[in-house]
Protein backbone atom coordinates (compact mmCIF):
# COMPACT_ATOMS: atom_id res chain seq x y z
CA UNK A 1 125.63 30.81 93.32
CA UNK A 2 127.92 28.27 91.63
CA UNK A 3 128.19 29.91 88.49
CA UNK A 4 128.92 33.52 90.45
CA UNK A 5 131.57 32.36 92.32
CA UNK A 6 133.13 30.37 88.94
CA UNK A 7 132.82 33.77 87.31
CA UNK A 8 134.15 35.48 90.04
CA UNK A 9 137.10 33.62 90.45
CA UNK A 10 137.85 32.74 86.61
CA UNK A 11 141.31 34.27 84.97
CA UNK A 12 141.21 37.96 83.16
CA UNK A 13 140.99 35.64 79.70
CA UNK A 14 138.17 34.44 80.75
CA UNK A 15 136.87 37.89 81.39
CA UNK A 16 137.51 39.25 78.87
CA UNK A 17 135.89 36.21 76.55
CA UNK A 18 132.77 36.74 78.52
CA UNK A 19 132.67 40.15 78.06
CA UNK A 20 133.11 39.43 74.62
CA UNK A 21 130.09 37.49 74.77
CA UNK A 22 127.83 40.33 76.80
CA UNK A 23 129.45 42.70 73.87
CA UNK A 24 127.80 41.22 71.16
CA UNK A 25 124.59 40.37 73.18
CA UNK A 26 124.89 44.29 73.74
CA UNK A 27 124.84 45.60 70.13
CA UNK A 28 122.48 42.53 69.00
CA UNK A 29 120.08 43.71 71.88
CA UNK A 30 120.17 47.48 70.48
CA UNK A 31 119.60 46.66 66.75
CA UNK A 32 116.53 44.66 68.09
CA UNK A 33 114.94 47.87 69.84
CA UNK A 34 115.68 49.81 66.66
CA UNK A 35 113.84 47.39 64.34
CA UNK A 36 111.30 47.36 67.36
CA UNK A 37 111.04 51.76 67.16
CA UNK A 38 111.22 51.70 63.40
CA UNK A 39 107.90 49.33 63.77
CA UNK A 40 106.33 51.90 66.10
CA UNK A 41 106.92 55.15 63.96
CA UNK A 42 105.61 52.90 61.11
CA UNK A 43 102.32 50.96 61.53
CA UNK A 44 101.95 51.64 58.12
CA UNK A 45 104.72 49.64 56.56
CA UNK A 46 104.97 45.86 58.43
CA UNK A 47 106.58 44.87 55.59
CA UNK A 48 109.67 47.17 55.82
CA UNK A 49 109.72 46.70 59.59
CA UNK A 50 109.75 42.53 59.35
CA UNK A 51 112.89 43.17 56.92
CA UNK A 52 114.52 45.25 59.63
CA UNK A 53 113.69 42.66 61.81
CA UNK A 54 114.81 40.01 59.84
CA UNK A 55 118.59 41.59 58.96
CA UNK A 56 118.92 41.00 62.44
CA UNK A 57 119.32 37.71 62.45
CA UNK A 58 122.37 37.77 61.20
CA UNK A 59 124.16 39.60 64.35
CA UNK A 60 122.19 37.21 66.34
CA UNK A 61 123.00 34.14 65.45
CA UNK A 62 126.97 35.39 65.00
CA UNK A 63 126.06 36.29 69.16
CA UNK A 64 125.02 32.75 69.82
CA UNK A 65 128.21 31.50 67.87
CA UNK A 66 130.70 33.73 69.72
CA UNK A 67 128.41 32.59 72.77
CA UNK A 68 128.99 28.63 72.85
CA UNK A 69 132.46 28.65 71.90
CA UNK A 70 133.51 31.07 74.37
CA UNK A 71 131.54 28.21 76.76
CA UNK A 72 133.78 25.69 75.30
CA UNK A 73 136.83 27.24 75.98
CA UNK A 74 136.12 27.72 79.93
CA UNK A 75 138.11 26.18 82.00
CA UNK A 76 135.66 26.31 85.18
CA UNK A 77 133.34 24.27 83.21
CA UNK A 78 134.96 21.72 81.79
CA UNK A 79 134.55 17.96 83.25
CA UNK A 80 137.36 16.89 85.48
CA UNK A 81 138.18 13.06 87.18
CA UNK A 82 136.44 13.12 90.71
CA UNK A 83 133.85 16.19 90.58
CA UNK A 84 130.96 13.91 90.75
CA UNK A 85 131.68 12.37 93.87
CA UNK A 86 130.51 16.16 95.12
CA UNK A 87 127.79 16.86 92.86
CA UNK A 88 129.65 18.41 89.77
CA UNK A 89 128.98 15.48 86.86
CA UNK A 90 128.75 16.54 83.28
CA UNK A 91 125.26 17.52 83.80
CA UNK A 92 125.74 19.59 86.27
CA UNK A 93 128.82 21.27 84.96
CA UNK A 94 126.94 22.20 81.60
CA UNK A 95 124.05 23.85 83.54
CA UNK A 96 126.70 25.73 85.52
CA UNK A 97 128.16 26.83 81.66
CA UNK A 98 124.46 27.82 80.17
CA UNK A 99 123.98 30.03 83.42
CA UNK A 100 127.32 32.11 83.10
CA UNK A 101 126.60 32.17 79.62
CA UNK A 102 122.99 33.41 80.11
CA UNK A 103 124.07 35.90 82.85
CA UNK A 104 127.07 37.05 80.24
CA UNK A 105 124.67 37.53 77.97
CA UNK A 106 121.90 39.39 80.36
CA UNK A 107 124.08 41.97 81.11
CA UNK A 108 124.49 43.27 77.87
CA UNK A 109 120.55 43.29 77.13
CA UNK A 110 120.40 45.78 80.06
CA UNK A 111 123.48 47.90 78.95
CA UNK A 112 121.80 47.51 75.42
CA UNK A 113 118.31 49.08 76.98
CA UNK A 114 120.09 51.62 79.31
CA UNK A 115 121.55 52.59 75.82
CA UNK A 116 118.17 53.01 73.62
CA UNK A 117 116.14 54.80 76.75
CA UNK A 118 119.25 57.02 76.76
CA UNK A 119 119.48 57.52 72.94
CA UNK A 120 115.54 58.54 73.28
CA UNK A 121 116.30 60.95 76.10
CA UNK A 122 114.17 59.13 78.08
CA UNK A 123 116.98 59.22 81.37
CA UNK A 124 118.23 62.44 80.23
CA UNK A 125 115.13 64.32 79.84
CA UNK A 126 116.34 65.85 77.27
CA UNK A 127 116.39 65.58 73.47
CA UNK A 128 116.93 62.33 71.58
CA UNK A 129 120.47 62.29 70.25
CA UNK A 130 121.02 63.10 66.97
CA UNK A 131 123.28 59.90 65.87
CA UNK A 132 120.46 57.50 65.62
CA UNK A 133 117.58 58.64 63.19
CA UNK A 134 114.13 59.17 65.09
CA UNK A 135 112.65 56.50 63.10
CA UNK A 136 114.76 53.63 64.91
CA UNK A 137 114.18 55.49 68.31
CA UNK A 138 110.30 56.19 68.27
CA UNK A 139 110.90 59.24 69.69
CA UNK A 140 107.24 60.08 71.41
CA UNK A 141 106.04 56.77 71.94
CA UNK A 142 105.96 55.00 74.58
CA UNK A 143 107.59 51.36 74.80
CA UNK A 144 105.40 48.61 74.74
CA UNK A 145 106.86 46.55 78.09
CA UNK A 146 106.68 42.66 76.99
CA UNK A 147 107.57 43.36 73.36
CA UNK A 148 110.94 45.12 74.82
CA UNK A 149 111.20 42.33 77.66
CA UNK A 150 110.84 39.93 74.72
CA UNK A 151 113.35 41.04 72.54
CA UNK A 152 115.92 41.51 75.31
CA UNK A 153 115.59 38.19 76.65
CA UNK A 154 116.09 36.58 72.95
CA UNK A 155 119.64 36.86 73.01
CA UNK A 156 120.18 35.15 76.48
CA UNK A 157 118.02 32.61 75.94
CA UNK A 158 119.01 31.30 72.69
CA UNK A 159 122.87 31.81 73.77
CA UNK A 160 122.12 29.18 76.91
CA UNK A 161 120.12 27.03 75.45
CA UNK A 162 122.52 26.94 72.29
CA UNK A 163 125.56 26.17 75.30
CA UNK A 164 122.91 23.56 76.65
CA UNK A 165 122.96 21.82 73.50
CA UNK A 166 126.21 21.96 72.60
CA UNK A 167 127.92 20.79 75.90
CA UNK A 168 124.81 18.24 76.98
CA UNK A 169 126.29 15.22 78.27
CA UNK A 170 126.56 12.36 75.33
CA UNK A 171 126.77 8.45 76.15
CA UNK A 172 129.48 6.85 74.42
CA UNK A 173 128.40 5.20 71.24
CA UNK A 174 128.97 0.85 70.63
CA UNK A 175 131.39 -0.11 68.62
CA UNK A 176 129.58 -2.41 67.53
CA UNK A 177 125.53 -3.52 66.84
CA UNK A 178 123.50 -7.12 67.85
CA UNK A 179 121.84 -8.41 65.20
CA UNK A 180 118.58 -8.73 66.17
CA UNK A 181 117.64 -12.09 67.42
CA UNK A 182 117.33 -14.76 70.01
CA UNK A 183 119.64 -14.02 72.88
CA UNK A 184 120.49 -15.36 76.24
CA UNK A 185 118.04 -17.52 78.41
CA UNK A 186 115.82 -17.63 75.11
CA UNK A 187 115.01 -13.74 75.15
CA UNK A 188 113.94 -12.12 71.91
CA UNK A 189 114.81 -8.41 70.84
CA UNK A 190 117.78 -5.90 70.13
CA UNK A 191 120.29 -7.05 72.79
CA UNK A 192 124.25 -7.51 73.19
CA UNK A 193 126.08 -9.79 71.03
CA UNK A 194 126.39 -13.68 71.71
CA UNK A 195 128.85 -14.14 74.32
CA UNK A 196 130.96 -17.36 72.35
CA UNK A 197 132.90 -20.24 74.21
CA UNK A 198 135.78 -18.23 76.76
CA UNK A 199 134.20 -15.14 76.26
CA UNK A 200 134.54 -14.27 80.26
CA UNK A 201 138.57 -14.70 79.87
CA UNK A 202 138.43 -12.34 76.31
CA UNK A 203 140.41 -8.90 76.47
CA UNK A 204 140.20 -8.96 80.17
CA UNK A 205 136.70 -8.33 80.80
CA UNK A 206 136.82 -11.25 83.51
CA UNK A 207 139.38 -11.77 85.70
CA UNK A 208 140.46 -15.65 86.31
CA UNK A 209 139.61 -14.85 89.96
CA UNK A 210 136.15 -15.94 88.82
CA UNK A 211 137.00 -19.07 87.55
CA UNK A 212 139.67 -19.84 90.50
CA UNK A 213 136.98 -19.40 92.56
CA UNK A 214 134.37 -21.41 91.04
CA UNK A 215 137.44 -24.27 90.67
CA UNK A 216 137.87 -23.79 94.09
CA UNK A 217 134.05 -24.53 95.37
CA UNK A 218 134.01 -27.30 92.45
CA UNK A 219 137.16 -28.65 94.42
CA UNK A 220 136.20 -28.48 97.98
CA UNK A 221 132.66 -30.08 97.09
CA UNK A 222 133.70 -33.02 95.04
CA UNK A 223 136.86 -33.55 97.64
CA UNK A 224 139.11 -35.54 94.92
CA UNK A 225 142.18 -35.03 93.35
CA UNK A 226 140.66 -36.32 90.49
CA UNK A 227 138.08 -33.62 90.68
CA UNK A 228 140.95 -31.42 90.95
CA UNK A 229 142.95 -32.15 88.03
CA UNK A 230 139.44 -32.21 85.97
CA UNK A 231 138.30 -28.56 87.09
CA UNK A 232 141.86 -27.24 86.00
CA UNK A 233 142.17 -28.83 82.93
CA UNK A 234 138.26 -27.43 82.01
CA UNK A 235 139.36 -23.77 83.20
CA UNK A 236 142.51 -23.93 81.20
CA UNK A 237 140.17 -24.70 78.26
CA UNK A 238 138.26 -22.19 78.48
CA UNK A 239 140.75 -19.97 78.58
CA UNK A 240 142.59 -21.38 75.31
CA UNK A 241 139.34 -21.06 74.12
CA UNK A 242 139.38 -17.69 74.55
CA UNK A 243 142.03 -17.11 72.33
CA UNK A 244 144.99 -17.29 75.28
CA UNK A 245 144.21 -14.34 76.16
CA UNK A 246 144.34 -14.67 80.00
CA UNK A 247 147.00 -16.63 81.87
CA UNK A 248 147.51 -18.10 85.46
CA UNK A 249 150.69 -18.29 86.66
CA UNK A 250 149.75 -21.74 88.37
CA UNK A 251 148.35 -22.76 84.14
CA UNK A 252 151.92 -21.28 82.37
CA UNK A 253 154.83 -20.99 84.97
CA UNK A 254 157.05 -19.35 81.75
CA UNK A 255 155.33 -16.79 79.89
CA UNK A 256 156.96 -15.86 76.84
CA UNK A 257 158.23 -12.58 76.86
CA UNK A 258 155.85 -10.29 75.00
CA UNK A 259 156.73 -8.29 72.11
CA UNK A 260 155.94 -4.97 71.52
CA UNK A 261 152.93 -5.62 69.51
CA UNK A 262 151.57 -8.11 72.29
CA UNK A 263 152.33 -5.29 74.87
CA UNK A 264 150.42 -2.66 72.88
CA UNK A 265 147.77 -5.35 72.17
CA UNK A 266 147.41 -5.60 75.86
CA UNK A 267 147.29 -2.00 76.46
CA UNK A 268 144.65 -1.25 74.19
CA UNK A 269 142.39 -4.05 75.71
CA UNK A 270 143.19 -2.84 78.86
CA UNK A 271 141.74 0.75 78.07
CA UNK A 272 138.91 -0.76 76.16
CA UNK A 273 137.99 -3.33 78.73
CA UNK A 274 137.59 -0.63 81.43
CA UNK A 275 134.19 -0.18 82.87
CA UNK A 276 132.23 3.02 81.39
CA UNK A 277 132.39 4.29 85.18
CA UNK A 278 135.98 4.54 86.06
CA UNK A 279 136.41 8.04 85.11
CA UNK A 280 133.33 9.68 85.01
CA UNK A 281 133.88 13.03 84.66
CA UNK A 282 136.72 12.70 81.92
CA UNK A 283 135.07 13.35 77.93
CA UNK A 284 135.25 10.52 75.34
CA UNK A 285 138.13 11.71 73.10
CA UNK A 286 135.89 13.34 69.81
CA UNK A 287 136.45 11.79 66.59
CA UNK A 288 137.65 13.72 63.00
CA UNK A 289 133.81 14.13 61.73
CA UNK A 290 134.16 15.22 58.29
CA UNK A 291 130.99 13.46 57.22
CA UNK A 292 129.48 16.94 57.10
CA UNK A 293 131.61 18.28 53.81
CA UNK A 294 129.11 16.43 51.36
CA UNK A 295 126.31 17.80 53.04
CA UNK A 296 128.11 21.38 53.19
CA UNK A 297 128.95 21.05 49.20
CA UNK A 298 125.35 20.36 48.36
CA UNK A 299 123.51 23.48 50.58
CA UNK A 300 125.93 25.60 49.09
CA UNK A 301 125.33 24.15 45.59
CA UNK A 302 121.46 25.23 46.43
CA UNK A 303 122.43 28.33 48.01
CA UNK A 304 124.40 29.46 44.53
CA UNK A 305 121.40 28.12 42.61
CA UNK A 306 118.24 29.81 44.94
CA UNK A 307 120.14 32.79 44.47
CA UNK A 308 121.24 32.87 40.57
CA UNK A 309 117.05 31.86 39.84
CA UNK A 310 115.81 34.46 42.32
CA UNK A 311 118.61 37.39 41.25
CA UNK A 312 117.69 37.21 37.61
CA UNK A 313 113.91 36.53 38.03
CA UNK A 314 114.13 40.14 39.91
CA UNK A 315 115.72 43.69 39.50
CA UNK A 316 119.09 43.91 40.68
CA UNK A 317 118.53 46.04 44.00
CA UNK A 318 120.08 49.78 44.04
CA UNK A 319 121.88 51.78 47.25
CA UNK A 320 118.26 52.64 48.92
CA UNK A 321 116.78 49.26 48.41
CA UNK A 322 117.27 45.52 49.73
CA UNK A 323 117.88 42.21 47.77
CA UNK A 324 114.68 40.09 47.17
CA UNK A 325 113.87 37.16 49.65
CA UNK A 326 114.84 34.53 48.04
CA UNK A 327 118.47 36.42 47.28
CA UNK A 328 118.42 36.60 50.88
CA UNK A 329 117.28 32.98 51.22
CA UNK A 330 120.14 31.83 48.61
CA UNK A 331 123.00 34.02 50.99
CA UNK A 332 121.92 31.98 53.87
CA UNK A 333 122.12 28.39 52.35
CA UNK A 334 125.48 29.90 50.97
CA UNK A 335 126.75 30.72 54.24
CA UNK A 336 125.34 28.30 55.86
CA UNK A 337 127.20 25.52 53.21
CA UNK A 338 130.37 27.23 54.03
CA UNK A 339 129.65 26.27 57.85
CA UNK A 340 129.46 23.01 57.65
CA UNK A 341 131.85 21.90 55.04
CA UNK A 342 134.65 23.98 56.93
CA UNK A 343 135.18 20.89 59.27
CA UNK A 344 135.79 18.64 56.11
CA UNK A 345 138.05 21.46 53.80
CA UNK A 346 140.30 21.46 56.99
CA UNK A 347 140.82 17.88 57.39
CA UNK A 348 141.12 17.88 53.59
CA UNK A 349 144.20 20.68 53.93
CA UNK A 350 145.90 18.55 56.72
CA UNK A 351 145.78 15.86 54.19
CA UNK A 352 147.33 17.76 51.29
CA UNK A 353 150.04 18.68 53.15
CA UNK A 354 151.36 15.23 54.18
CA UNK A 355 151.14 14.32 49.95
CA UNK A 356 153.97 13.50 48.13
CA UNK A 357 156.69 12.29 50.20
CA UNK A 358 156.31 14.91 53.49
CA UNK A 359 159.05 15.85 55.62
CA UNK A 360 159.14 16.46 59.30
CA UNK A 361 157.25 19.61 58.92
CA UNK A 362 155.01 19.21 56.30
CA UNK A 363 153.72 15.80 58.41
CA UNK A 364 153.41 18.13 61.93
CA UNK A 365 151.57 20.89 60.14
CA UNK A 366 149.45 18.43 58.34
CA UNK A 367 148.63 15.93 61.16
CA UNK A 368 148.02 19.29 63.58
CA UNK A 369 145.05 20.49 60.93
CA UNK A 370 143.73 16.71 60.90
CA UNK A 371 143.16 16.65 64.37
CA UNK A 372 141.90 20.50 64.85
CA UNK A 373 139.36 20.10 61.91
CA UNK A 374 136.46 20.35 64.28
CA UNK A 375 137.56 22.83 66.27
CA UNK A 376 138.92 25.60 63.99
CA UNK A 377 136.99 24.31 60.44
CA UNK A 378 134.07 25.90 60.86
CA UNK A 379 134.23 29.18 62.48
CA UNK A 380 136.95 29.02 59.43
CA UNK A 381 133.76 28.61 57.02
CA UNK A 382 131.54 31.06 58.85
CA UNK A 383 134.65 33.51 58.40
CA UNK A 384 134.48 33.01 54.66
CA UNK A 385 131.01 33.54 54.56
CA UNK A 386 130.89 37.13 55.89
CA UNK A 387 134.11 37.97 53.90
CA UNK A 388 131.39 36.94 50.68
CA UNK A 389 129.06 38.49 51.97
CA UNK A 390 130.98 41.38 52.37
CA UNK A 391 132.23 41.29 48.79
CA UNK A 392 129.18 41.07 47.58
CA UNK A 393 127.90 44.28 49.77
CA UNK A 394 130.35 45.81 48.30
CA UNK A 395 130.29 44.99 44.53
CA UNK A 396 126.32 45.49 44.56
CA UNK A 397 125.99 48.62 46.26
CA UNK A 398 129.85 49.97 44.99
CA UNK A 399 129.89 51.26 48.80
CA UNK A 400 127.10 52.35 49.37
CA UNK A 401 124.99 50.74 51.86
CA UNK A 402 121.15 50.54 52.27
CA UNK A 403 119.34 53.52 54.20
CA UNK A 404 119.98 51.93 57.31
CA UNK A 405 122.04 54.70 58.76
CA UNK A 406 124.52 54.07 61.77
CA UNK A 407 122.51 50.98 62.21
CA UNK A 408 123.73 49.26 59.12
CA UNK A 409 127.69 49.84 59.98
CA UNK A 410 126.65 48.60 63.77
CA UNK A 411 125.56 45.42 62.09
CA UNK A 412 128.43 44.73 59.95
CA UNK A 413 130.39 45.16 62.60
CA UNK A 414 128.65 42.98 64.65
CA UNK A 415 128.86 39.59 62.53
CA UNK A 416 132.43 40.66 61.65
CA UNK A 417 133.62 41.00 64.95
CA UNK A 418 131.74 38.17 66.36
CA UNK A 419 132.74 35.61 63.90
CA UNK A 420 136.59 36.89 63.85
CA UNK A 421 136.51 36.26 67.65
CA UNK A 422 135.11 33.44 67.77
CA UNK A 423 138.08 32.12 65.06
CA UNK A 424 140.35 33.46 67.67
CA UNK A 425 139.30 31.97 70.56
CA UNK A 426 139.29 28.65 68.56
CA UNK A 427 142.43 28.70 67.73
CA UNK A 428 143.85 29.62 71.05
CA UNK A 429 141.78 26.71 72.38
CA UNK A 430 143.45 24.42 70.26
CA UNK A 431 146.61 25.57 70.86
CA UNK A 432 146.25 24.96 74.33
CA UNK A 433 144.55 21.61 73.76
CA UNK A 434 147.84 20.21 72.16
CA UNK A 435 150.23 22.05 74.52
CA UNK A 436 151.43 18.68 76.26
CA UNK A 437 152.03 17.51 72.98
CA UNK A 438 154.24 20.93 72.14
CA UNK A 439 156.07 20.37 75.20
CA UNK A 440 156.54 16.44 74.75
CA UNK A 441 158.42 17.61 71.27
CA UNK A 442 160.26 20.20 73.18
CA UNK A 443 161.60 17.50 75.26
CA UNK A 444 162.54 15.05 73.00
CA UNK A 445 164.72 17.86 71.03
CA UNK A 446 162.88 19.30 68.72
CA UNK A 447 163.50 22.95 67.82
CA UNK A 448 161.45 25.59 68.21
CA UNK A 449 161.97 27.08 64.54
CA UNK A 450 160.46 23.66 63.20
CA UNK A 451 157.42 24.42 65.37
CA UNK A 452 157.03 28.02 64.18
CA UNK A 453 157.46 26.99 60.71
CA UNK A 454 154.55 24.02 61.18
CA UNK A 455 152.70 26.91 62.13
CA UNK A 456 153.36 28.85 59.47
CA UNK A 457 152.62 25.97 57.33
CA UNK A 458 149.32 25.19 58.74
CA UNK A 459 148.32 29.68 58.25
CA UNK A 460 149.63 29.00 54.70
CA UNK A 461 148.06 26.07 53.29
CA UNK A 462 144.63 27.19 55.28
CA UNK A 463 145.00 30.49 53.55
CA UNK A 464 145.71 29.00 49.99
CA UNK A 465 142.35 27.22 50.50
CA UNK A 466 139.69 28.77 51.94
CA UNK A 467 141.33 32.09 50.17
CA UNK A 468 140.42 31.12 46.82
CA UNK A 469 137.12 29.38 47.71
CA UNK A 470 135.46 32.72 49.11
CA UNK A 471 136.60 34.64 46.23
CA UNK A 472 134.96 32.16 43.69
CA UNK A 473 131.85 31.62 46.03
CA UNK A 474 131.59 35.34 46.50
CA UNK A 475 132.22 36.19 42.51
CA UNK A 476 129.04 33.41 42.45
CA UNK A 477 126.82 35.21 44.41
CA UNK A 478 127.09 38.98 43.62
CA UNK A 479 127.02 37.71 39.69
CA UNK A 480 123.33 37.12 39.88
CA UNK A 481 123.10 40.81 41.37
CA UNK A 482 124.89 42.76 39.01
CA UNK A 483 122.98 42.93 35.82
């Protein structure tokens, strides 16, 4: 009920994002039933119909794409300060996100089976339609039940299960590791680090309350004023041993004035000396992770290479006819390389463009793609992918696609819408990510032109990049191909 009432209440964007999503699931959905009627109208070929099966993973896993980044982007999900005091923690907010998400999704499986049985002129009653060939619509057969239930519910559940994943509540990582080793009270094992002399007055993690108070019931037993003057003197050491960290008024009646390194020094320990619950609905700030640009080098070094082997081992493939499986299995390391080193080619174009003496623009342009790496760098790569792959559709085939039909075109542009949208819908999530920073410049003076231009910038260098990159990637691929 949670998740209607968020969906009911949620802005027209938001709408219109999720009907994005049930879209996609829609078309996905229908290509399924086709590969599932082509099966039926020929038991005689499994080999033909697991290849129409298997080009549809392609549009599917564009769906789940479009799918959890459309579930990043919603506001009505996203963790906010006080929502667990009524039940609405992170876990419970990223159930709330797979159900819409699953529901979004559900609702174009049914509009993609009111679609086939009408296709089939099963509603009708009358006679199949003539802009889907027979074959996909296994026109006099009757529809096995689960085998349609199944392939309807594959979307949704690989969509929420995909949001699940990718918004599952995630403990904030140490800093730093123990050595292994003995620890407190003579315990053995994988524990926190040794706490050293004044470590209860370091970076604020104790307050001198404590130590008042245990002054205080040192005092009032031992009833001297020697005892006194010895439990000050022994608290005052530990906190000089602690680096001077902490300071009573009653220990230093002048504190020097801090600087504005001390001051920042103490803000930063403040904020790192807070406990883990004080805000427990706000997200751990996500680092640049660009660790993933080796890694995306090297698949699509074995992607290139699968697919040169494989492409001249074989016949290159004419209009009627498919590329080999291995081809196929070289396209997907490719595009799958392209994924994950988008993250890392971003970061590394925010970095060119602060090189060699940058001015104010150059540094906003270049410091804006630094810090948007992870959220526009890969759908950036899985862009690049399809525009290869669509390059090399075309230079194999010279325009001609396989005898697909209707069905081909539907898929094409299925993975090109989805993974354009999903671009989109990064982008604008980013740009309203750093909107308090857009208006803090705004404030402070700066002019609107030097934003557009940054902009500009950012299109430009991103476009100088990942431009030449496809083209070489796709010239890669489709050379294996054409021979």
């Amino acid at each position: 009920m949670l998740a209607l009432r968020l969906t009911r209440t949620a802005h027209l964007a938001v709408h219109l994002r999720r009907l994005l999503v049930a879209v996609a699931s829609a078309g996905t959905g229908f290509l399924l039933l086709s590969a599932l009627g082509y099966a039926l109208s020929h038991p005689d070929t499994p080999g033909a119909a697991a290849l129409r099966l298997a080009w549809c993973a392609a549009p599917l896993a564009a769906a789940v794409h479009l799918a959890v980044t459309v579930a990043r982007t919603d506001p009505g999900t996203r963790p906010r300060s006080g929502l667990s005091a009524i039940g609405l923690g992170p876990g419970r907010l990223m159930a709330v996100s797979a159900t819409t998400t699953a529901l979004a999704a559900a609702l174009g499986s049914v509009a993609a089976l009111f679609l086939y049985l009408h296709l089939r002129g099963d509603l009708t009653g009358g006679p199949p339609s003539g802009r889907v060939s027979a074959d996909a619509l296994a026109v006099g057969q009757s529809l096995p039940a689960p085998a349609v239930l199944t392939l309807l519910v594959l979307v949704p559940a690989l969509a929420s299960a995909a949001v699940a994943q990718a918004l599952r509540p995630r403990d904030p990582r140490p800093t730093t590791t123990a050595p292994r080793g003995y620890g407190r009270f003579g315990a053995y094992g994988w524990g926190k680090t040794r706490e050293t002399f004044g470590a209860y007055g370091r970076f604020g993690s104790r307050t001198t309350t404590g130590a008042v108070t245990a002054d205080s019931r040192a005092d009032m037993a031992a009833g001297s004023r020697a005892d006194m003057a010895a439990g000050s003197r022994a608290a005052g050491a530990a906190r000089v041993g602690a680096g001077g960290a902490l300071r009573t008024q009653a220990s230093d009646p002048h504190p020097p004035t801090p600087t504005p390194t001390d001051s920042t020094t103490q803000t930063l320990g403040t904020v790192t000396s807070a406990p883990p619950d004080a805000t427990p609905d706000t997200p751990a700030p996500r680092p640049q992770n660009t660790t993933t640009l080796p890694w995306g080098i090297a698949v699509l070094a074995a992607g290139l290479t699968v697919e040169t082997y494989t492409g001249n081992a074989s016949p290159a493939p004419t209009p009627g006819t498919a590329p080999s499986a291995g081809v196929l299995i070289g396209w997907a390391l490719t595009a799958l390389g392209l994924a994950l080193a988008g993250p890392g080619l971003t970061h590394l174009c925010g970095r060119l463009l602060q090189a060699a003496r940058p001015g104010a623009l150059r540094l906003l342009a270049g410091r804006v793609l630094m810090e948007e790496s992870h959220r526009i760098g890969r759908p950036l790569g899985v862009v690049a992918a399809v525009a290869a792959a669509a390059y090399v559709a075309a230079t194999v085939y010279d325009g001609d696609g396989p005898a697909f039909g209707p069905l081909a075109t539907l898929g094409a542009l299925l993975v090109a819408g989805c993974t354009v949208a999903t671009l989109l819908t990064a982008a604008v999530a980013a740009k309203h990510a750093r909107a308090d920073t857009t208006d803090a410049l705004l404030r402070l003076g700066a002019p609107r032109a030097t934003l557009r231009g940054a902009a500009a910038a950012r299109a430009a260098a991103l476009l100088a990049l990942f431009g030449p990159l496809t083209l070489v990637v796709a010239v890669l691929a489709a050379l294996p191909l054409d021979h």
